[in-house]
C-alpha atoms as a PDB file:
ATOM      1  CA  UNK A   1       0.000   0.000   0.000  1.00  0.00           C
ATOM      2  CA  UNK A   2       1.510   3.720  -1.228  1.00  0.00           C
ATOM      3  CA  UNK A   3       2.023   5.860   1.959  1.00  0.00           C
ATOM      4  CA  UNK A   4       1.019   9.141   3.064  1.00  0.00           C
ATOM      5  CA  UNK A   5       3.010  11.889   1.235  1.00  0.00           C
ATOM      6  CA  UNK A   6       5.685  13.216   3.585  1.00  0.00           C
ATOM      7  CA  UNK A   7       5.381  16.715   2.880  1.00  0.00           C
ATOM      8  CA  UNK A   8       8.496  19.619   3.667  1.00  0.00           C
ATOM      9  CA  UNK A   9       8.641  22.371   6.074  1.00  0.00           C
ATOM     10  CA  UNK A  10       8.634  24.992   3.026  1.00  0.00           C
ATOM     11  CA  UNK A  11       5.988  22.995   1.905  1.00  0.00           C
ATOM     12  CA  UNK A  12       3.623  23.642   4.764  1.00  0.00           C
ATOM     13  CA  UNK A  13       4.513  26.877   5.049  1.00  0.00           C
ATOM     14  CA  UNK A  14       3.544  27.984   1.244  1.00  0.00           C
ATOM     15  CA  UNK A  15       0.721  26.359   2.346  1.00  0.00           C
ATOM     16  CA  UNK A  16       0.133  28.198   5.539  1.00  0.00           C
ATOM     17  CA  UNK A  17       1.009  30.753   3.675  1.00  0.00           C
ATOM     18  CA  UNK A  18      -1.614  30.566   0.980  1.00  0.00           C
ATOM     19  CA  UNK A  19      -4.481  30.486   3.851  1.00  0.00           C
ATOM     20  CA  UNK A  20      -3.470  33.196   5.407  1.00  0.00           C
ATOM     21  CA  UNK A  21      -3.915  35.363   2.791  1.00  0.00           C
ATOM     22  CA  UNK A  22      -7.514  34.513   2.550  1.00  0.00           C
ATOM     23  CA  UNK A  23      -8.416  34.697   6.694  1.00  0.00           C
ATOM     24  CA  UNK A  24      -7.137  35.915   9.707  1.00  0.00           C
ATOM     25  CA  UNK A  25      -4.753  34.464  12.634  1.00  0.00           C
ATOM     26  CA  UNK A  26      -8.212  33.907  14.755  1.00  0.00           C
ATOM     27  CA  UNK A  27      -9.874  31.520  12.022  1.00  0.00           C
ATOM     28  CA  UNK A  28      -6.392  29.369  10.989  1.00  0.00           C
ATOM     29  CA  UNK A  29      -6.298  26.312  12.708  1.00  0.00           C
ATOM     30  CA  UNK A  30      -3.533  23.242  12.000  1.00  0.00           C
ATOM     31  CA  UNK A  31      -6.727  21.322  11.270  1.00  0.00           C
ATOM     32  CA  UNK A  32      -7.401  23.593   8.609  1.00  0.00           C
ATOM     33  CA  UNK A  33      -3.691  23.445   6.922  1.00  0.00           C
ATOM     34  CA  UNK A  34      -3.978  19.732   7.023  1.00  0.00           C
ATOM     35  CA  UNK A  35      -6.824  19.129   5.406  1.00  0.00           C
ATOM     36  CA  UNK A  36      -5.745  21.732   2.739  1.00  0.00           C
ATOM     37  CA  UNK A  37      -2.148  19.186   2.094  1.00  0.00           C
ATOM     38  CA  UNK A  38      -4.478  16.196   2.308  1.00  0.00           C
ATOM     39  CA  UNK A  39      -2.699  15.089   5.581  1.00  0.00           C
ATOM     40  CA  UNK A  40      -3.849  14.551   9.535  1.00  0.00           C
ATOM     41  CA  UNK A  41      -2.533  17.328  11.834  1.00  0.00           C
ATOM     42  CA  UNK A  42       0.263  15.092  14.089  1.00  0.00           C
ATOM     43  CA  UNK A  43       1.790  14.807  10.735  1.00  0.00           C
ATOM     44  CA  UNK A  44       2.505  18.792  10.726  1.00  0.00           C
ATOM     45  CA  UNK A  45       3.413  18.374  14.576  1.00  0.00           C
ATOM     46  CA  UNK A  46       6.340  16.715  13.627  1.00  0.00           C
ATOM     47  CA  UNK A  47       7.560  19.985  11.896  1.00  0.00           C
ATOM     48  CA  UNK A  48       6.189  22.875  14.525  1.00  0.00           C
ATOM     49  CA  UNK A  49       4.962  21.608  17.850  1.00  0.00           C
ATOM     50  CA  UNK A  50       1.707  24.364  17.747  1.00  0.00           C
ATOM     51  CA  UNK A  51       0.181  26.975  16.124  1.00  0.00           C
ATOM     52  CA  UNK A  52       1.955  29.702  17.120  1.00  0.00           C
ATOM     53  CA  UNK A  53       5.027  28.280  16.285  1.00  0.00           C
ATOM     54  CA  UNK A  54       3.968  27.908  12.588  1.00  0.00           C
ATOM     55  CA  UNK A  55       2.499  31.577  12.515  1.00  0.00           C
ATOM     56  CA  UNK A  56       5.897  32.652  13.618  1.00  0.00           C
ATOM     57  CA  UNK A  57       7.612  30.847  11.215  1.00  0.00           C
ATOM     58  CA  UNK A  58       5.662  32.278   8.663  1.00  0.00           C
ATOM     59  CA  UNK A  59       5.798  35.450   9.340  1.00  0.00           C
ATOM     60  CA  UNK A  60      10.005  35.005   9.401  1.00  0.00           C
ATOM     61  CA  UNK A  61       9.431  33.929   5.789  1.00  0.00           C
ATOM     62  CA  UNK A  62       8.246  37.680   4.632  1.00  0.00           C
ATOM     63  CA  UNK A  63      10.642  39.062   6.890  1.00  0.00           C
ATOM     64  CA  UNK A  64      13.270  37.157   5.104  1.00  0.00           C
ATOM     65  CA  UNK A  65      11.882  38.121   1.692  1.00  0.00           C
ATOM     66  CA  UNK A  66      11.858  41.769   2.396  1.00  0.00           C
ATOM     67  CA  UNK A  67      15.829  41.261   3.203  1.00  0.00           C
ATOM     68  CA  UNK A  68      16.344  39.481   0.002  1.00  0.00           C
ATOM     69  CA  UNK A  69      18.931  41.708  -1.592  1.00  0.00           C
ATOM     70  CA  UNK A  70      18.912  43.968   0.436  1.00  0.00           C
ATOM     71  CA  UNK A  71      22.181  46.270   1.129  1.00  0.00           C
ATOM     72  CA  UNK A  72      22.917  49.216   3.931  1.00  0.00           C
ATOM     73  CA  UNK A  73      23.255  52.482   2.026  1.00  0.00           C
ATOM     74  CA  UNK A  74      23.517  56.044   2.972  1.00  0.00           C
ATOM     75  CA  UNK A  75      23.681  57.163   6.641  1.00  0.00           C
ATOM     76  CA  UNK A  76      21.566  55.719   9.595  1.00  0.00           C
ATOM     77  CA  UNK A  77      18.241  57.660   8.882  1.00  0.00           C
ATOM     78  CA  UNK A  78      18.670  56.437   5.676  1.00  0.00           C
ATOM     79  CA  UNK A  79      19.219  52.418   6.638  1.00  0.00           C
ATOM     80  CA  UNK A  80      16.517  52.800   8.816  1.00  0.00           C
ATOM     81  CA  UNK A  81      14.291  54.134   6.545  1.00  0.00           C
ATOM     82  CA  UNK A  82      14.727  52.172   3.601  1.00  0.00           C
ATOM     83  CA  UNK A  83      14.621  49.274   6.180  1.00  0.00           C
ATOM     84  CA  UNK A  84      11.161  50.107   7.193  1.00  0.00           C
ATOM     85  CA  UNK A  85      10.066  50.533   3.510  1.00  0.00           C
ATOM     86  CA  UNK A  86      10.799  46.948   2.229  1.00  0.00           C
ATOM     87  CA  UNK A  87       8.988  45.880   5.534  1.00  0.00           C
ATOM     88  CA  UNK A  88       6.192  48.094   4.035  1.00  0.00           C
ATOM     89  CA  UNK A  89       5.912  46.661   1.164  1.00  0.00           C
ATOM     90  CA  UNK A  90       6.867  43.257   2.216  1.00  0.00           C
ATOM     91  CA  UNK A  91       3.747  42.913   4.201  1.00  0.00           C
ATOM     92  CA  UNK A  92       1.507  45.133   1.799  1.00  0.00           C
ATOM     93  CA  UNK A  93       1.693  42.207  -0.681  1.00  0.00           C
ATOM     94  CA  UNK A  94       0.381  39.736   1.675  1.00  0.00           C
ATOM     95  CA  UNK A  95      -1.605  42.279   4.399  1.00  0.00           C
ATOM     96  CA  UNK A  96      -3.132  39.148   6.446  1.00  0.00           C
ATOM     97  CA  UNK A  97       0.529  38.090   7.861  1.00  0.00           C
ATOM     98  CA  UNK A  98       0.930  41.893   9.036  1.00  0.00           C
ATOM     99  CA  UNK A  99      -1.377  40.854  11.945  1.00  0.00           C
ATOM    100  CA  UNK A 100       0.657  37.683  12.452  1.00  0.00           C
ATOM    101  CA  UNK A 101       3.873  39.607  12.350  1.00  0.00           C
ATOM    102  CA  UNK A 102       2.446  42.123  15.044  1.00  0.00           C
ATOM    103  CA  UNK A 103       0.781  39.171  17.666  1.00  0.00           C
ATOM    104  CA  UNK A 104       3.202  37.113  17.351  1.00  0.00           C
ATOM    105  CA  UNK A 105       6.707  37.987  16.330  1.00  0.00           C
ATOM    106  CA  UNK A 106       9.545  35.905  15.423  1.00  0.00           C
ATOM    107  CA  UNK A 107      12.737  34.433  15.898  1.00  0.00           C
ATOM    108  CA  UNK A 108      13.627  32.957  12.624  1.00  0.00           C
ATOM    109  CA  UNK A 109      16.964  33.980  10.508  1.00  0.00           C
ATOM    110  CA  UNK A 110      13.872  36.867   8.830  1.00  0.00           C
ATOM    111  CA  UNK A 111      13.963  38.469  12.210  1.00  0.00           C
ATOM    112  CA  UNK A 112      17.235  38.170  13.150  1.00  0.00           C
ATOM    113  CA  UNK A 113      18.794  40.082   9.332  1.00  0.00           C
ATOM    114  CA  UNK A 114      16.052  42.980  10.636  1.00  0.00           C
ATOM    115  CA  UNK A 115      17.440  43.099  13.997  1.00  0.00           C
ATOM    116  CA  UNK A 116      20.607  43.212  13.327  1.00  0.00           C
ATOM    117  CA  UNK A 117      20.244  45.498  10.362  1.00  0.00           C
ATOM    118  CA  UNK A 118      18.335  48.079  12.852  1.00  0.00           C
ATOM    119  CA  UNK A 119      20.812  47.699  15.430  1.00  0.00           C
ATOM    120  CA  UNK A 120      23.918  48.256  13.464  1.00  0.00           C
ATOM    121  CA  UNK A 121      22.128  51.790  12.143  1.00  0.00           C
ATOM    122  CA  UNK A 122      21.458  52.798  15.496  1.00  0.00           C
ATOM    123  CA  UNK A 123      24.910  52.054  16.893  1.00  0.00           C
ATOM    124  CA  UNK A 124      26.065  54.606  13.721  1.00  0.00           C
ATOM    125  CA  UNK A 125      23.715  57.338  15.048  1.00  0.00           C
ATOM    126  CA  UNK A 126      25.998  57.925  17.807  1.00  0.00           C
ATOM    127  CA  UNK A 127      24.228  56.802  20.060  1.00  0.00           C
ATOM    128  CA  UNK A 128      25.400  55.211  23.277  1.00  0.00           C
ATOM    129  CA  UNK A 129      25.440  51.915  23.345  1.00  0.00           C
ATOM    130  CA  UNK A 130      23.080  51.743  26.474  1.00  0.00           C
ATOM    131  CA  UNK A 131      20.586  53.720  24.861  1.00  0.00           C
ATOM    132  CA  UNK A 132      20.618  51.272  21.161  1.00  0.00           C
ATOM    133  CA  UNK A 133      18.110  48.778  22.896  1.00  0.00           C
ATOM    134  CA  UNK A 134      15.937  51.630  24.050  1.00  0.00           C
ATOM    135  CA  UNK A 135      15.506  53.335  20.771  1.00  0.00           C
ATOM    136  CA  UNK A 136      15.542  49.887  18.716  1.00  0.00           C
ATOM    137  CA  UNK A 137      12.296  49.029  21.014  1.00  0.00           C
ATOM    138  CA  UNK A 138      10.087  52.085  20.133  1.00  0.00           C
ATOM    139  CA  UNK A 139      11.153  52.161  16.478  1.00  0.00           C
ATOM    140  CA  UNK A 140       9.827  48.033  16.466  1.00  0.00           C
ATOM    141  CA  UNK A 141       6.539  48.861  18.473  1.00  0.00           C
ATOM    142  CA  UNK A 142       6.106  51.858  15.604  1.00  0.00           C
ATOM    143  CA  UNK A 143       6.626  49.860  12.473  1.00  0.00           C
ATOM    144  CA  UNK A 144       4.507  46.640  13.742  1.00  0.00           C
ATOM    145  CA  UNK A 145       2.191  49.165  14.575  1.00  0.00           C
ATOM    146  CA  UNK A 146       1.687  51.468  11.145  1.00  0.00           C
ATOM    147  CA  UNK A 147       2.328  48.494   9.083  1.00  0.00           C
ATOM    148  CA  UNK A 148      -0.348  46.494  10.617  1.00  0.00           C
ATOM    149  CA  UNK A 149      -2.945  48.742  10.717  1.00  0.00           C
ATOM    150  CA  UNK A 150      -1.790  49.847   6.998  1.00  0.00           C
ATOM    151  CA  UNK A 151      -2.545  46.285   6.084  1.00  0.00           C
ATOM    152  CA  UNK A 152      -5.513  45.881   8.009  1.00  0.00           C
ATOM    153  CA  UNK A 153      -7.094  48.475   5.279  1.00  0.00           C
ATOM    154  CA  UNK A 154      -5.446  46.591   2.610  1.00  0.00           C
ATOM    155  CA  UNK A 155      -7.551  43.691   3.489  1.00  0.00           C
ATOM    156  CA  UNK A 156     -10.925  45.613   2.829  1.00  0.00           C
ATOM    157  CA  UNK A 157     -13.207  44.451  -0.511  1.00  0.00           C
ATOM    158  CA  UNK A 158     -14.390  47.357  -2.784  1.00  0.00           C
ATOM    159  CA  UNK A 159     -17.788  47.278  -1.365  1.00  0.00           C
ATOM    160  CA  UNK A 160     -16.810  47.505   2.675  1.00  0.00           C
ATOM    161  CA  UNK A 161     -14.231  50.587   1.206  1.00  0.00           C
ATOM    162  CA  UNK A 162     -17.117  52.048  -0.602  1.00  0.00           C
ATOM    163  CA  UNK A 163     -19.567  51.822   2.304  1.00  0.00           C
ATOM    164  CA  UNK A 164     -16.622  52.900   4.684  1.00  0.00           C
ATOM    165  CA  UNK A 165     -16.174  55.935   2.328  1.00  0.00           C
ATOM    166  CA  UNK A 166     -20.032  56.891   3.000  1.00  0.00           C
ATOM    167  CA  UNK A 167     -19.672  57.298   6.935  1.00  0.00           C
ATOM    168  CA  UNK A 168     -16.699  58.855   6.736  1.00  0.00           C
ATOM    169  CA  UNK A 169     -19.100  61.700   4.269  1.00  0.00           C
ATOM    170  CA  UNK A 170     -22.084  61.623   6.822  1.00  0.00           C
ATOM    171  CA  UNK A 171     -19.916  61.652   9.923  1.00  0.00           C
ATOM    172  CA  UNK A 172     -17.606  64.302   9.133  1.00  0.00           C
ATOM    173  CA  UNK A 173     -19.613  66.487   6.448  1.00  0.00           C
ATOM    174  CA  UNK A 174     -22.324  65.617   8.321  1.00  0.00           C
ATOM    175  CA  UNK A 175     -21.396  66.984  11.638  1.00  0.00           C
ATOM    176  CA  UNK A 176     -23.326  69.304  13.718  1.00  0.00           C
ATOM    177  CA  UNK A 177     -21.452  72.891  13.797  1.00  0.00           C
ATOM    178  CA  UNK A 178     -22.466  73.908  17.427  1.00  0.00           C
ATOM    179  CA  UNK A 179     -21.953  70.214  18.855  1.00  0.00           C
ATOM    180  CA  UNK A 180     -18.585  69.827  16.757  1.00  0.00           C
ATOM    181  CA  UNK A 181     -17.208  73.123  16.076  1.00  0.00           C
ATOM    182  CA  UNK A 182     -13.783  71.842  15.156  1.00  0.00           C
ATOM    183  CA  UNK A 183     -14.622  68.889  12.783  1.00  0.00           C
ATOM    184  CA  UNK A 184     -17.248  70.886  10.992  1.00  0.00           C
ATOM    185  CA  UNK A 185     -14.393  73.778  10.668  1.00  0.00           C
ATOM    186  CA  UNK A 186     -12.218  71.189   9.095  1.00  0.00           C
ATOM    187  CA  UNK A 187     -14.241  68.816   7.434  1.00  0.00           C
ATOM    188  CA  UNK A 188     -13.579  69.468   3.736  1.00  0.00           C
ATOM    189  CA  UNK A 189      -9.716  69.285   4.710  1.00  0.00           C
ATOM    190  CA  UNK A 190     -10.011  66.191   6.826  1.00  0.00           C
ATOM    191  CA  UNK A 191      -9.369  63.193   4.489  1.00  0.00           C
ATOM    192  CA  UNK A 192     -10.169  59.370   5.149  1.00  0.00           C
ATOM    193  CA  UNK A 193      -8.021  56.908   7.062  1.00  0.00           C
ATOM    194  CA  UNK A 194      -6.505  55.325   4.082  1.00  0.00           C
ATOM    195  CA  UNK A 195      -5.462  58.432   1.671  1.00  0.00           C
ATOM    196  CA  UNK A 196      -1.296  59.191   1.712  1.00  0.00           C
ATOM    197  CA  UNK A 197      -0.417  56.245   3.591  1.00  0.00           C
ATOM    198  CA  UNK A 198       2.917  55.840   2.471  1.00  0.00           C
ATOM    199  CA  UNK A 199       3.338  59.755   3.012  1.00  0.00           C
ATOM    200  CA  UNK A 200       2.153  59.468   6.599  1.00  0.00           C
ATOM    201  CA  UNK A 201       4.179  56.321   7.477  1.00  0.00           C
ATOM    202  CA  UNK A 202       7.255  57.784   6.422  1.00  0.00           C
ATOM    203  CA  UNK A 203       6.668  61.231   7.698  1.00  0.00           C
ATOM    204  CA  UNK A 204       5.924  59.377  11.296  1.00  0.00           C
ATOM    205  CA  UNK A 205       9.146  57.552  11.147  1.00  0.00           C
ATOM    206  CA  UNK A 206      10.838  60.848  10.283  1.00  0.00           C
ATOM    207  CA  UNK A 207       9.573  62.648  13.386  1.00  0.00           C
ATOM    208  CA  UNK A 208      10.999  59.259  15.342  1.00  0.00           C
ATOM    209  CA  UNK A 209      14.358  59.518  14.127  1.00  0.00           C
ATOM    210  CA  UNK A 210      14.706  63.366  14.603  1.00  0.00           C
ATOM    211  CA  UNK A 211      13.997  62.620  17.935  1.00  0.00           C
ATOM    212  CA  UNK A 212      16.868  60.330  18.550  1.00  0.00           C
ATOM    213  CA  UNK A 213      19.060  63.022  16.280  1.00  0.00           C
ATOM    214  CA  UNK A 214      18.204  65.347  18.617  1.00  0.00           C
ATOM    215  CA  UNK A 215      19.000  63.503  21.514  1.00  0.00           C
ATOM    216  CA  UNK A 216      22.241  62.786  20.112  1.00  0.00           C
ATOM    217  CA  UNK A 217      23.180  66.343  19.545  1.00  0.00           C
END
């Protein structure tokens, strides 16, 4: 009698991969994967002992793929920036694993190249060495942050954007002048969530690194 495929690590994870871009973290299940390789789930145990671990794992892959050629150039605002700009766009192609990336991190070779990358552009800032960890922390906590909820948008179909589009009208076009003085004085300037994304991501990175330039001088 033929056996059960053995299937590979990169395998599952293309897999893993593939579902993720059609759900969320909440609705993947092992169960799920297996069924979609046309295996049991203690055959996918043997390769990642939970779920977690296998989120994680994926995740490190678009980590890794965002480092794929990758090479330091220009000073550290610049490393940094371009840095956080192939994570950008790393995760904008497949939005869903943002959220992964965010909840549950990783410690794959992905993670490690962006680390390390980070770290060295700090440490040719100037700054003190004791301070490095410090400032590596907040700049982390800011990119997980703008590039998950970035990608959370990406994930939105035409018709929840369009109907999205027609609150954001009533509520801020909408809004009463004596209750909401402000928003009604700056309603026709005020623009949606999702407009200049890009512009606003990289001008909130900017104001993070002048503050660490400034602390340095």
């Amino acid at each position: 009698m033929t056996g059960r495929r053995r299937w590979s690590t990169e395998e599952i994870l293309d897999t893993a991969a593939e579902l993720l871009r059609t759900s969320d973290a909440e609705s993947f299940s092992v169960r799920k994967l297996a069924a979609a390789l046309g295996t049991d789930s203690s055959s996918l145990y043997r390769h990642f002992r939970n779920k977690t671990e296998l989120l994680r794992a994926v995740a490190d892959r678009i980590l890794l793929a965002a480092m794929d050629g990758y090479r330091p150039q220009g000073d550290w605002k610049q490393r940094v920036t371009a840095l956080a700009l192939r994570l950008r766009e790393a995760f904008g192609e497949q939005p869903q694993l943002a959220a992964v990336w965010g909840r549950y991190a990783s410690g794959g070779t992905g993670s490690r190249l962006v680390m390390e990358e980070l770290l060295q552009a700090l440490r040719a800032s100037g700054l003190p060495d004791e301070e490095v960890p410090v400032r590596y922390h907040r700049i982390v906590i800011l990119l997980a942050a703008l590039i998950a909820s970035e990608a959370g948008i990406g994930t939105v179909t035409p018709k929840e954007y369009e109907q999205g589009m027609e609150l954001f009208r009533v509520a801020v076009l909408g809004a009463d002048p004596e209750r909401f003085p402000a928003l009604a004085h700056f309603a026709r300037d005020i623009r949606p969530l999702g407009a200049d994304r890009r512009t606003a991501f990289e001008e909130i990175l900017a104001a993070q690194l002048a503050h660490i330039e400034a602390q340095i001088s």
